[in-house]
PDB file of N, CA and C in Angstrom:
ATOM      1  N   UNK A   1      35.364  96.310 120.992  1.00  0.00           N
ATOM      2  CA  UNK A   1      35.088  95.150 121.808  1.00  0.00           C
ATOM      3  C   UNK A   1      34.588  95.634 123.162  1.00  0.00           C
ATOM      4  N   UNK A   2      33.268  95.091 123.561  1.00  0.00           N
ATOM      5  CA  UNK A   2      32.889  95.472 124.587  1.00  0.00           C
ATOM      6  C   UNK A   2      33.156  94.271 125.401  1.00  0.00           C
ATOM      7  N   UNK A   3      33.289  94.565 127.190  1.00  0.00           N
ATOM      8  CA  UNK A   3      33.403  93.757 127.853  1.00  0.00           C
ATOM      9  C   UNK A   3      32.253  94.236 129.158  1.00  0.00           C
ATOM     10  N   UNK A   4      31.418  92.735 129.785  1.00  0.00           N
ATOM     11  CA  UNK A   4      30.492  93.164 130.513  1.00  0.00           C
ATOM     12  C   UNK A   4      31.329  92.864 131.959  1.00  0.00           C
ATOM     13  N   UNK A   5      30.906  94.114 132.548  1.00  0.00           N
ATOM     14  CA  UNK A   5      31.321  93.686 133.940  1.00  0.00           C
ATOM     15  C   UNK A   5      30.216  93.616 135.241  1.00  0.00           C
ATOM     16  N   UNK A   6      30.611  93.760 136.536  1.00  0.00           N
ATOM     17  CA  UNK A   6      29.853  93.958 137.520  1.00  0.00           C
ATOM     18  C   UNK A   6      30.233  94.636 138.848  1.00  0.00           C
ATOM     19  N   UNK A   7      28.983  95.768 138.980  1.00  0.00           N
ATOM     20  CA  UNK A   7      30.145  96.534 140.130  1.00  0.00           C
ATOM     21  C   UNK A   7      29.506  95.715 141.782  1.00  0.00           C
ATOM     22  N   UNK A   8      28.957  94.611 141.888  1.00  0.00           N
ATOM     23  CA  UNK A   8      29.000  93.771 142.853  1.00  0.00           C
ATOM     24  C   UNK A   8      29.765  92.508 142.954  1.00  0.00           C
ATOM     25  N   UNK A   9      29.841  91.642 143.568  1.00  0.00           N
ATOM     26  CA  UNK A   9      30.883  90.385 143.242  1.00  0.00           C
ATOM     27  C   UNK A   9      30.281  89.376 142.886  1.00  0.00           C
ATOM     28  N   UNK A  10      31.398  88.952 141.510  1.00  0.00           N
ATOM     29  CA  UNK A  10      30.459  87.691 141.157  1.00  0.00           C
ATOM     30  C   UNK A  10      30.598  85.874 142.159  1.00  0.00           C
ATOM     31  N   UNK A  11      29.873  85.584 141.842  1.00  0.00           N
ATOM     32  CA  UNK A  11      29.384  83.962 142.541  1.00  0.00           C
ATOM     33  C   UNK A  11      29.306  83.255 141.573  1.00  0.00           C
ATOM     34  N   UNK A  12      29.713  81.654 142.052  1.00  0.00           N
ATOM     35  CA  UNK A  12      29.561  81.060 140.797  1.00  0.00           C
ATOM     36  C   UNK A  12      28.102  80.022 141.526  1.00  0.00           C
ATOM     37  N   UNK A  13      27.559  80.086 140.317  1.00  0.00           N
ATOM     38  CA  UNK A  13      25.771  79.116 141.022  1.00  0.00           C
ATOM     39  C   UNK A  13      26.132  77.958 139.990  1.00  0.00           C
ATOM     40  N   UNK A  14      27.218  77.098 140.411  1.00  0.00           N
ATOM     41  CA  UNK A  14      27.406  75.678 139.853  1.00  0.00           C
ATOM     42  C   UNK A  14      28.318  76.153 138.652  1.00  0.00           C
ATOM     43  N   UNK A  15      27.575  75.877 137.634  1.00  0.00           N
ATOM     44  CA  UNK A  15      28.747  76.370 136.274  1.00  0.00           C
ATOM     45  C   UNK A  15      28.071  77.847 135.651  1.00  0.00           C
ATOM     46  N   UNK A  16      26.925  78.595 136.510  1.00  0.00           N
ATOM     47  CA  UNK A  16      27.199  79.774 135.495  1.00  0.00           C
ATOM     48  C   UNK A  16      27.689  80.970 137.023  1.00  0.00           C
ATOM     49  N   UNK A  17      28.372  81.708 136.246  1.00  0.00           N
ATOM     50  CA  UNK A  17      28.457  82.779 136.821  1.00  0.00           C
ATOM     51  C   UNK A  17      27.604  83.798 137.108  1.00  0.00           C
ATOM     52  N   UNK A  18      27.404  84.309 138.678  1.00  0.00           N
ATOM     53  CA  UNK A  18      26.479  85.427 138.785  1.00  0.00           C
ATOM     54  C   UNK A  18      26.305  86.616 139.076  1.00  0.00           C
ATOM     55  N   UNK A  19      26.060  87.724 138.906  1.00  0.00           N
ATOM     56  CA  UNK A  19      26.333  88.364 139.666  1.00  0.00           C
ATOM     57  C   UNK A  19      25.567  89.510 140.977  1.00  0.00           C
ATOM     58  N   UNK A  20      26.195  89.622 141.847  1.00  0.00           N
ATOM     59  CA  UNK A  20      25.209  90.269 142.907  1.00  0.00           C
ATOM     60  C   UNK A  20      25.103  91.673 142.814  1.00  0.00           C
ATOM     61  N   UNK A  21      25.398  92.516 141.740  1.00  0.00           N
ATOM     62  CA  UNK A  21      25.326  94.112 141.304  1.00  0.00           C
ATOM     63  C   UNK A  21      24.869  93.974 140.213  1.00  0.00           C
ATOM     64  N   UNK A  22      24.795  95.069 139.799  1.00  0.00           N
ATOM     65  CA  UNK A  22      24.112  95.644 138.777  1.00  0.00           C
ATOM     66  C   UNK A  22      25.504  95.159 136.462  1.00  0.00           C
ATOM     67  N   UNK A  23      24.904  94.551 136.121  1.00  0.00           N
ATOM     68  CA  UNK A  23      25.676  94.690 135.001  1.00  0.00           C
ATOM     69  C   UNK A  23      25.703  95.781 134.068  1.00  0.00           C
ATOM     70  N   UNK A  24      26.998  95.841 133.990  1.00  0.00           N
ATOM     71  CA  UNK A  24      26.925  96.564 132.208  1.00  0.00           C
ATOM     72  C   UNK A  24      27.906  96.424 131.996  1.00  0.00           C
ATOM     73  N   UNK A  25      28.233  97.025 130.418  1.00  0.00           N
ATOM     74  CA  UNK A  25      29.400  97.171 129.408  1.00  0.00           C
ATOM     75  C   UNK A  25      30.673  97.714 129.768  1.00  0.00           C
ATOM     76  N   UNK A  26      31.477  98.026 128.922  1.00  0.00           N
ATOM     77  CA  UNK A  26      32.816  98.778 128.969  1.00  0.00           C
ATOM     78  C   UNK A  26      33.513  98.435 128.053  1.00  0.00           C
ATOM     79  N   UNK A  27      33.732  99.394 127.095  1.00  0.00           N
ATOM     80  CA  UNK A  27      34.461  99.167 125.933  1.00  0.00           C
ATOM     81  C   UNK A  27      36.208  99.025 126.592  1.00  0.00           C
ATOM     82  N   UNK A  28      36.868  98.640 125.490  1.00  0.00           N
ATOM     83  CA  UNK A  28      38.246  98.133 125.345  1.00  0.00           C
ATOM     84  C   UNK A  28      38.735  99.526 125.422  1.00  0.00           C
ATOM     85  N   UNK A  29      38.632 100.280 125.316  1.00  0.00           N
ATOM     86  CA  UNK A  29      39.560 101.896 124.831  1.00  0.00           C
ATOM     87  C   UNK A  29      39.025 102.538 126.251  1.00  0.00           C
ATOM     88  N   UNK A  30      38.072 102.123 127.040  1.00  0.00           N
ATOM     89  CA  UNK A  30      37.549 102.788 128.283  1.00  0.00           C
ATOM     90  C   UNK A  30      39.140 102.192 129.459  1.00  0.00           C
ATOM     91  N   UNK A  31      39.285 100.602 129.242  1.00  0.00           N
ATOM     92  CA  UNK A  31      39.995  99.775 130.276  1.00  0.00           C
ATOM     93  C   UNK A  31      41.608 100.143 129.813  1.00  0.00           C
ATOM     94  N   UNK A  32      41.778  99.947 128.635  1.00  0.00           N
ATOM     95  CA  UNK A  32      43.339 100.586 128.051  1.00  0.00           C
ATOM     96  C   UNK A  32      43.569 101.548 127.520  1.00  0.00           C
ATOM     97  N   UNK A  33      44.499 102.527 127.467  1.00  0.00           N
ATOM     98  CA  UNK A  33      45.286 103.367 127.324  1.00  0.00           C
ATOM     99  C   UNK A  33      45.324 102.934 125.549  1.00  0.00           C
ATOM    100  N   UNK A  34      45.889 104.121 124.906  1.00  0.00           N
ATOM    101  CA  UNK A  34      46.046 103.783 123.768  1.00  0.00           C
ATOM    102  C   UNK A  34      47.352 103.915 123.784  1.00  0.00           C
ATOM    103  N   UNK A  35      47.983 102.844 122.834  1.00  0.00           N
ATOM    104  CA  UNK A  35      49.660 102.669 122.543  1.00  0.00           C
ATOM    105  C   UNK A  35      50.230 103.881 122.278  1.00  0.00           C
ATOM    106  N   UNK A  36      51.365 104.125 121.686  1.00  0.00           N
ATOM    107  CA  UNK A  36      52.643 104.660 121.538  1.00  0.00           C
ATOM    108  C   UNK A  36      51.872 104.957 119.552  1.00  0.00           C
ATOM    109  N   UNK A  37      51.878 106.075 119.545  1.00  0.00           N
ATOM    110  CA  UNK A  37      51.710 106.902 118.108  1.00  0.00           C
ATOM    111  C   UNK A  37      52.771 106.634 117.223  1.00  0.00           C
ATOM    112  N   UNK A  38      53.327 106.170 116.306  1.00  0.00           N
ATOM    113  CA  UNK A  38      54.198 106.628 115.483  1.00  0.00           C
ATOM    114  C   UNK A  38      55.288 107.680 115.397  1.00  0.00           C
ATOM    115  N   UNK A  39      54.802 108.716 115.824  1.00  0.00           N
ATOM    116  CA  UNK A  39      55.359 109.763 116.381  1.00  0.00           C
ATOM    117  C   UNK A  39      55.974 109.467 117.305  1.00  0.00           C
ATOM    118  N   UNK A  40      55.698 109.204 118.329  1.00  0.00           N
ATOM    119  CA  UNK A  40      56.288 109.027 119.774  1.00  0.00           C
ATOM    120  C   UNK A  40      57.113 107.641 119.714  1.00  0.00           C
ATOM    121  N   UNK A  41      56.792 106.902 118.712  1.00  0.00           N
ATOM    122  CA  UNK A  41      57.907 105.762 118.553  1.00  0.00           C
ATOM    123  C   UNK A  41      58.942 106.704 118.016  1.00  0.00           C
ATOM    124  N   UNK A  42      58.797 106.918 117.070  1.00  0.00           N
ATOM    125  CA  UNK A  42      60.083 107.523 116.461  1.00  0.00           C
ATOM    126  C   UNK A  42      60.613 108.532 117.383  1.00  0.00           C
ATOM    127  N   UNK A  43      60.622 109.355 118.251  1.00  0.00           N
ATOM    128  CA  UNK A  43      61.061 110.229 119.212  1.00  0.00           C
ATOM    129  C   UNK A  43      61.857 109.479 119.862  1.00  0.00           C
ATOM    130  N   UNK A  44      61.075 108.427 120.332  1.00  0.00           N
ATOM    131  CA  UNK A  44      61.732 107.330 121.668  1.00  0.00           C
ATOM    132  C   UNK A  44      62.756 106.809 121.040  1.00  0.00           C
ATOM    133  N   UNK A  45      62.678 106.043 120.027  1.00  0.00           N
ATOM    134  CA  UNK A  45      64.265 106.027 119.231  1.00  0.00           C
ATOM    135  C   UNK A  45      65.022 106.630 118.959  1.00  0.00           C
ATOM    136  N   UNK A  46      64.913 107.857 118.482  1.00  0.00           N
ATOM    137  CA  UNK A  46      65.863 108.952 118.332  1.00  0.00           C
ATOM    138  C   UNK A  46      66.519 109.390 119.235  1.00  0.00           C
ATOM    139  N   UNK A  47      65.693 109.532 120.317  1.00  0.00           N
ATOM    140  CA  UNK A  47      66.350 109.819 121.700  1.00  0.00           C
ATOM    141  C   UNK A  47      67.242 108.468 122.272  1.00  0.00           C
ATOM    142  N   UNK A  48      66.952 107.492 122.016  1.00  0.00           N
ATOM    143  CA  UNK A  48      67.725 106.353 122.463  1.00  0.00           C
ATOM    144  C   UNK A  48      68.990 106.386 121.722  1.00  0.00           C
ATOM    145  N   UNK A  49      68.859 106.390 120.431  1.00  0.00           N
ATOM    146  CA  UNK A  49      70.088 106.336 119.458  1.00  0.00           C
ATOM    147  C   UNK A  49      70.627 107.591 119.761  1.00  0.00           C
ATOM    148  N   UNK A  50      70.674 108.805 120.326  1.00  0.00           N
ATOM    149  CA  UNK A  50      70.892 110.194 120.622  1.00  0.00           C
ATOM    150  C   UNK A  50      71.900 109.818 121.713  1.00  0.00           C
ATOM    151  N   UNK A  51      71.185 109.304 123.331  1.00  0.00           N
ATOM    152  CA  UNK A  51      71.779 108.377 124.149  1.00  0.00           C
ATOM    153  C   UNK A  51      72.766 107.559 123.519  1.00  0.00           C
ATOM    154  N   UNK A  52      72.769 106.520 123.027  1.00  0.00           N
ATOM    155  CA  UNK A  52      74.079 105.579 122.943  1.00  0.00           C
ATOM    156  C   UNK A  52      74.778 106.263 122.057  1.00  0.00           C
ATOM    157  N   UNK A  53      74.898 107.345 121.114  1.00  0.00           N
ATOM    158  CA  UNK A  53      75.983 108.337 120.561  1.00  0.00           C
ATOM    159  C   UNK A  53      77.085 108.886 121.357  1.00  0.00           C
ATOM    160  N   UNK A  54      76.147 109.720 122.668  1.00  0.00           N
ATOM    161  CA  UNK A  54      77.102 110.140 123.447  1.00  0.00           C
ATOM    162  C   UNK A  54      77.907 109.162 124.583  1.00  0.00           C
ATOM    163  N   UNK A  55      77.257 108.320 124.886  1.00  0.00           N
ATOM    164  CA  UNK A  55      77.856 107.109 125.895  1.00  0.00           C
ATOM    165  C   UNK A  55      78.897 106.615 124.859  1.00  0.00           C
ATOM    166  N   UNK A  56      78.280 106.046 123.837  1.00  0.00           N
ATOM    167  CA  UNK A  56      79.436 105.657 123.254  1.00  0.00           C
ATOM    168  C   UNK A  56      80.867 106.457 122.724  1.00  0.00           C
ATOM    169  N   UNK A  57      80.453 108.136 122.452  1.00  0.00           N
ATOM    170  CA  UNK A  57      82.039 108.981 122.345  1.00  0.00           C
ATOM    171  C   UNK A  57      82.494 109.439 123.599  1.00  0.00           C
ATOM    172  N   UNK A  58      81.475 109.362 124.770  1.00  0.00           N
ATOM    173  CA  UNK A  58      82.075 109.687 125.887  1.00  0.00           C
ATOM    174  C   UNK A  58      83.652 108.091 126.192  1.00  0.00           C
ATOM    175  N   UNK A  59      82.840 106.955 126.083  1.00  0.00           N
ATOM    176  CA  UNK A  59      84.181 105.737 126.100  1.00  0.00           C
ATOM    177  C   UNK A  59      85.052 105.994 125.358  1.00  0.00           C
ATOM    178  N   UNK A  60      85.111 106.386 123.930  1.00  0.00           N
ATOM    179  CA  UNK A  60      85.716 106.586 123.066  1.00  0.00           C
ATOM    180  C   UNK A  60      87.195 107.805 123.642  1.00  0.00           C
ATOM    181  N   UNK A  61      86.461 108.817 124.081  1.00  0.00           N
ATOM    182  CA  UNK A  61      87.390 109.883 124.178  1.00  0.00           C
ATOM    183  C   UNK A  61      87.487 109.372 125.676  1.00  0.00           C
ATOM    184  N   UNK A  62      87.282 109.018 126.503  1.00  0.00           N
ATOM    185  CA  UNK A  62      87.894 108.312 127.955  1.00  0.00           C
ATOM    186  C   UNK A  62      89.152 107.061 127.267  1.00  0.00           C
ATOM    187  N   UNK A  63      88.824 106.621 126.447  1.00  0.00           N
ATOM    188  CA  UNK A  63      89.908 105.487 125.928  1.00  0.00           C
ATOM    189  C   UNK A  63      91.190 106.388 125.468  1.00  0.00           C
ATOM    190  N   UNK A  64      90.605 107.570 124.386  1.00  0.00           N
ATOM    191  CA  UNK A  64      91.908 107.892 123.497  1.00  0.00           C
ATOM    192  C   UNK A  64      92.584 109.160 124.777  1.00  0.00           C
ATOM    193  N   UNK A  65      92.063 109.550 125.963  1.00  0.00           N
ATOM    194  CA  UNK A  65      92.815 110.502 127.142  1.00  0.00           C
ATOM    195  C   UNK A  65      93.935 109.289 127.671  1.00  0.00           C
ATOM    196  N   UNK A  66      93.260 108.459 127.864  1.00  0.00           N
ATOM    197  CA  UNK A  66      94.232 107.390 128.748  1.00  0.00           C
ATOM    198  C   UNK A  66      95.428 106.870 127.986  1.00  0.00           C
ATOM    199  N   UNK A  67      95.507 106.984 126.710  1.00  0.00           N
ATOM    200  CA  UNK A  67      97.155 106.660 125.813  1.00  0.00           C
ATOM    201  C   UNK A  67      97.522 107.694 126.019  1.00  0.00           C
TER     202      UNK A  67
END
């Protein structure tokens, strides 16, 4: 998906838009970043579920010191 832009500012001349620079394109993958890989999802979870393991036996063994 391309999107046209303008590196001057646009004006509006009644109902169309105009612009006072020069136009061109720009693809979608130029303006955003590409998401989170599969890979790197699954990391980010693992590491999260890794995290609430130890938080959660750290309470655990803070509960069973205190009886």
């Amino acid at each position: 998906m391309d999107f046209i832009v303008c590196d001057g500012v646009w004006e509006s001349a009644g109902q169309t838009p105009v612009c006072n620079g020069t136009l061109s394109t720009v693809s979608l993958g130029e303006i955003s970043p590409s998401g989170l890989t599969a890979e790197d999802h699954a990391q980010i979870r693992e590491h999260a579920l890794v995290l609430f393991a130890i938080v959660f036996g750290a309470l655990v063994l803070k509960k069973a010191l205190n009886l």
